[in-house]
Protein backbone atom coordinates (compact mmCIF):
# COMPACT_ATOMS: atom_id res chain seq x y z
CA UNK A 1 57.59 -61.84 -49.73
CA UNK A 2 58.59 -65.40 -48.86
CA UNK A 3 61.97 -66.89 -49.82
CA UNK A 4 61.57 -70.16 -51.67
CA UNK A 5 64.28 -72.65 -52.17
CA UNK A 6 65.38 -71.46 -55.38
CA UNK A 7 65.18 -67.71 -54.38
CA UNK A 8 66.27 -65.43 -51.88
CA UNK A 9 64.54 -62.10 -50.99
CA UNK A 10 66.06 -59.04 -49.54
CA UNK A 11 64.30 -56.56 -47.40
CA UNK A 12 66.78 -53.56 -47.92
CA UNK A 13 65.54 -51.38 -45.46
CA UNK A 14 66.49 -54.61 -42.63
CA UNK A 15 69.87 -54.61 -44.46
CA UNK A 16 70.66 -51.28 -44.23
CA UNK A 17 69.92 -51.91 -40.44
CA UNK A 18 71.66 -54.15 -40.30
CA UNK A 19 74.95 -52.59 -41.73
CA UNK A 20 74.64 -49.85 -39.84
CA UNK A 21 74.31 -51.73 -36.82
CA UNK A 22 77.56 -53.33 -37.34
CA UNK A 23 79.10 -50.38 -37.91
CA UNK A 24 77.89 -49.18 -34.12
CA UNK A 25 79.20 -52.48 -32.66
CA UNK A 26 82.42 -51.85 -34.21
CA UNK A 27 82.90 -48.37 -33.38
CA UNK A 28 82.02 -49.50 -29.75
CA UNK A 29 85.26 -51.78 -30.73
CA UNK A 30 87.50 -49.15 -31.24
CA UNK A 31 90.23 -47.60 -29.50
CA UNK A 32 89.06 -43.74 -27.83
CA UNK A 33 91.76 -41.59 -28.57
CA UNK A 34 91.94 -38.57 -30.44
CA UNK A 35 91.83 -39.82 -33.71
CA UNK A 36 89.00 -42.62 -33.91
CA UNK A 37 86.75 -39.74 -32.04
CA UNK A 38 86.23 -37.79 -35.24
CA UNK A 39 86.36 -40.55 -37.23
CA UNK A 40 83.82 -42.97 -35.11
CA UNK A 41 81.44 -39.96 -35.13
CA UNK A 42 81.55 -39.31 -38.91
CA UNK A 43 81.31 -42.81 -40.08
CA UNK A 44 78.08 -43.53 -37.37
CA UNK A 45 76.61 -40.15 -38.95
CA UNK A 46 76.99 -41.32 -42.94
CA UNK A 47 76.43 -45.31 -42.22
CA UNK A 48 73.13 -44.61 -40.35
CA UNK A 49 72.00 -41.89 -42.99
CA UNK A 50 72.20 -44.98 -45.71
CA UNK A 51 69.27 -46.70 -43.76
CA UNK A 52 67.47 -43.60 -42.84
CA UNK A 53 67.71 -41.87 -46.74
CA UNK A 54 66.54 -45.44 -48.06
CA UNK A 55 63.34 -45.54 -45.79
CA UNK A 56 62.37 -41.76 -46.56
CA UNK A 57 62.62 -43.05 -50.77
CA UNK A 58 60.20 -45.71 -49.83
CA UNK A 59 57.81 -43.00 -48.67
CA UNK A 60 58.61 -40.90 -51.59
CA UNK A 61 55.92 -38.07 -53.08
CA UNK A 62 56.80 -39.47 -56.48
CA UNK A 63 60.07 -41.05 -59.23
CA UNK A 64 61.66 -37.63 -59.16
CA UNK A 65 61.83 -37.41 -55.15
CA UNK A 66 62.45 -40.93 -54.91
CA UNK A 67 65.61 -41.32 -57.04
CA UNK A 68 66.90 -38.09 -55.07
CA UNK A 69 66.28 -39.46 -52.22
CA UNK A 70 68.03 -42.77 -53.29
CA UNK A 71 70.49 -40.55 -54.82
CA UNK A 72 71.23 -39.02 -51.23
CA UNK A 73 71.26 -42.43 -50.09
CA UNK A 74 73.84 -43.66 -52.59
CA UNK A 75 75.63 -40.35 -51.39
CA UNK A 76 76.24 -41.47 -47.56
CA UNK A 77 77.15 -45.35 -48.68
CA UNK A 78 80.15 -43.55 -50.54
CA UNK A 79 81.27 -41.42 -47.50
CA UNK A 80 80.93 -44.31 -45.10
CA UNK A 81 83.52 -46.64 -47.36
CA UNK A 82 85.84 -43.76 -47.56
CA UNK A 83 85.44 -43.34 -43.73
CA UNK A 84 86.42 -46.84 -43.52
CA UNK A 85 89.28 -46.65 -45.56
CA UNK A 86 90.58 -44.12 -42.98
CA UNK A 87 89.90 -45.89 -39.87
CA UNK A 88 91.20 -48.91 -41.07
CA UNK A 89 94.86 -47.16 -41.77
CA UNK A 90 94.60 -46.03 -37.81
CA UNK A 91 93.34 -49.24 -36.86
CA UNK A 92 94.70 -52.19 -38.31
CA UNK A 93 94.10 -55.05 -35.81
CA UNK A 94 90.34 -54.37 -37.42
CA UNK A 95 91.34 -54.69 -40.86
CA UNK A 96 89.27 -57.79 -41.20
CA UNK A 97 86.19 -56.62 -39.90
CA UNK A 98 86.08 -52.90 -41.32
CA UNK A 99 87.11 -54.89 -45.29
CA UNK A 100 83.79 -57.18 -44.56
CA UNK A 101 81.70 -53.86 -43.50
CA UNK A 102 83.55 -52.29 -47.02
CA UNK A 103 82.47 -54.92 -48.70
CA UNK A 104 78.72 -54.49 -47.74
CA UNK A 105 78.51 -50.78 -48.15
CA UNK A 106 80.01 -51.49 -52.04
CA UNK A 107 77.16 -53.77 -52.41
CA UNK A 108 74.77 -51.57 -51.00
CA UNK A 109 75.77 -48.44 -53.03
CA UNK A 110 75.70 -50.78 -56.14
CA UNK A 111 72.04 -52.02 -55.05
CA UNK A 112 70.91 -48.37 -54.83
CA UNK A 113 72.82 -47.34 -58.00
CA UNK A 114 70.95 -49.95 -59.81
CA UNK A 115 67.58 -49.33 -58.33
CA UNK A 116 68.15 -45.16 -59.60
CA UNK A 117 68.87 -46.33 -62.81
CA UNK A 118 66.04 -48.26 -63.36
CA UNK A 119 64.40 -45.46 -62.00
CA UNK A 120 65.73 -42.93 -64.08
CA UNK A 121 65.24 -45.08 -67.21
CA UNK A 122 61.47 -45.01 -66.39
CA UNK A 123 61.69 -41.17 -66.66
CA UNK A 124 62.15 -39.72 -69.59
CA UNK A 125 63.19 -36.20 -68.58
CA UNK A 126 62.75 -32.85 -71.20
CA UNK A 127 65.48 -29.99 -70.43
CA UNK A 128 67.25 -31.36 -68.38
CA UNK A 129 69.60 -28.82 -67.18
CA UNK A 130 72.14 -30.01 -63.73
CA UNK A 131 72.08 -26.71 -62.55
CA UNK A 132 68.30 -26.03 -62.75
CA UNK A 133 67.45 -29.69 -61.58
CA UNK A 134 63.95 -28.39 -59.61
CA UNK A 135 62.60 -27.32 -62.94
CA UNK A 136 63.03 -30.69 -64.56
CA UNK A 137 60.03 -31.72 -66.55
CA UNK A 138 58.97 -35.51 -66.32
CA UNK A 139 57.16 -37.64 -68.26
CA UNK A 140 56.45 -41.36 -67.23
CA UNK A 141 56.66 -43.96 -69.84
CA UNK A 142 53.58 -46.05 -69.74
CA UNK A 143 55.19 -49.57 -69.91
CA UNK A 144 57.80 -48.69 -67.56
CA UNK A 145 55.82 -46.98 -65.11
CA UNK A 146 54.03 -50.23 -64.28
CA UNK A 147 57.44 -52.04 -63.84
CA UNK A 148 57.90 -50.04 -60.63
């Protein structure tokens, strides 16, 4: 897809990249002590599953794998942004740069949260049970499916 003048079109997968990039270059920022170490190697672990979850939905087997796997995706933006909550506290001469990479990540999980739900509103699902999720039964509905 082509942007236009009037529109702008996101490839998600190149933003995800792209977030999780700047969350390497900042961890390659930070101070090495014994604190950031944990905290640098959890928030490069969650921020680079964002990406990687997103591009395994694309190649989903179906809607039911694909919201799950969006779902898991959602999952990892939420660690990362409470991962930068904490290294922000320890590092505050990065406060700037760690509220714009915030900032992204809440977009992001809002992006995916909207793309399950419109997702899961093309389902309708039949016994649904949250402890027995693998034996949900799925029917697509006809003039949603072709929305997707």
């Amino acid at each position: 897809m082509q942007n236009n003048q009037n529109t702008k079109t996101y490839d998600l997968e190149e933003r995800t990249l792209k977030f999780s990039k700047a969350i390497l270059y900042l961890c390659q920022k930070l101070p090495r002590n014994a604190i950031n170490f944990p905290l640098i190697s959890q928030i490069v672990r969650s921020a680079g599953s964002v990406g990687a979850n997103y591009r395994e939905a694309n190649d989903a087997l179906g809607k039911k794998d694909f919201a799950h796997r969006l779902k898991i995706a959602r999952k990892e933006a939420k660690e990362t942004i409470y991962w930068l909550e904490l290294m922000t506290e320890v590092n505050l001469g990065y406060k700037e740069e760690m509220d714009k990479l915030k900032g992204e990540c809440v977009e992001l999980r809002n992006i995916l949260s909207a793309i399950i739900n419109d997702v899961l509103r093309g389902l309708k699902v039949l016994g649904f049970s949250p402890k027995r999720e693998r034996h949900i039964r799925i029917r697509f509905i006809p003039e949603l499916k072709a929305r997707g």
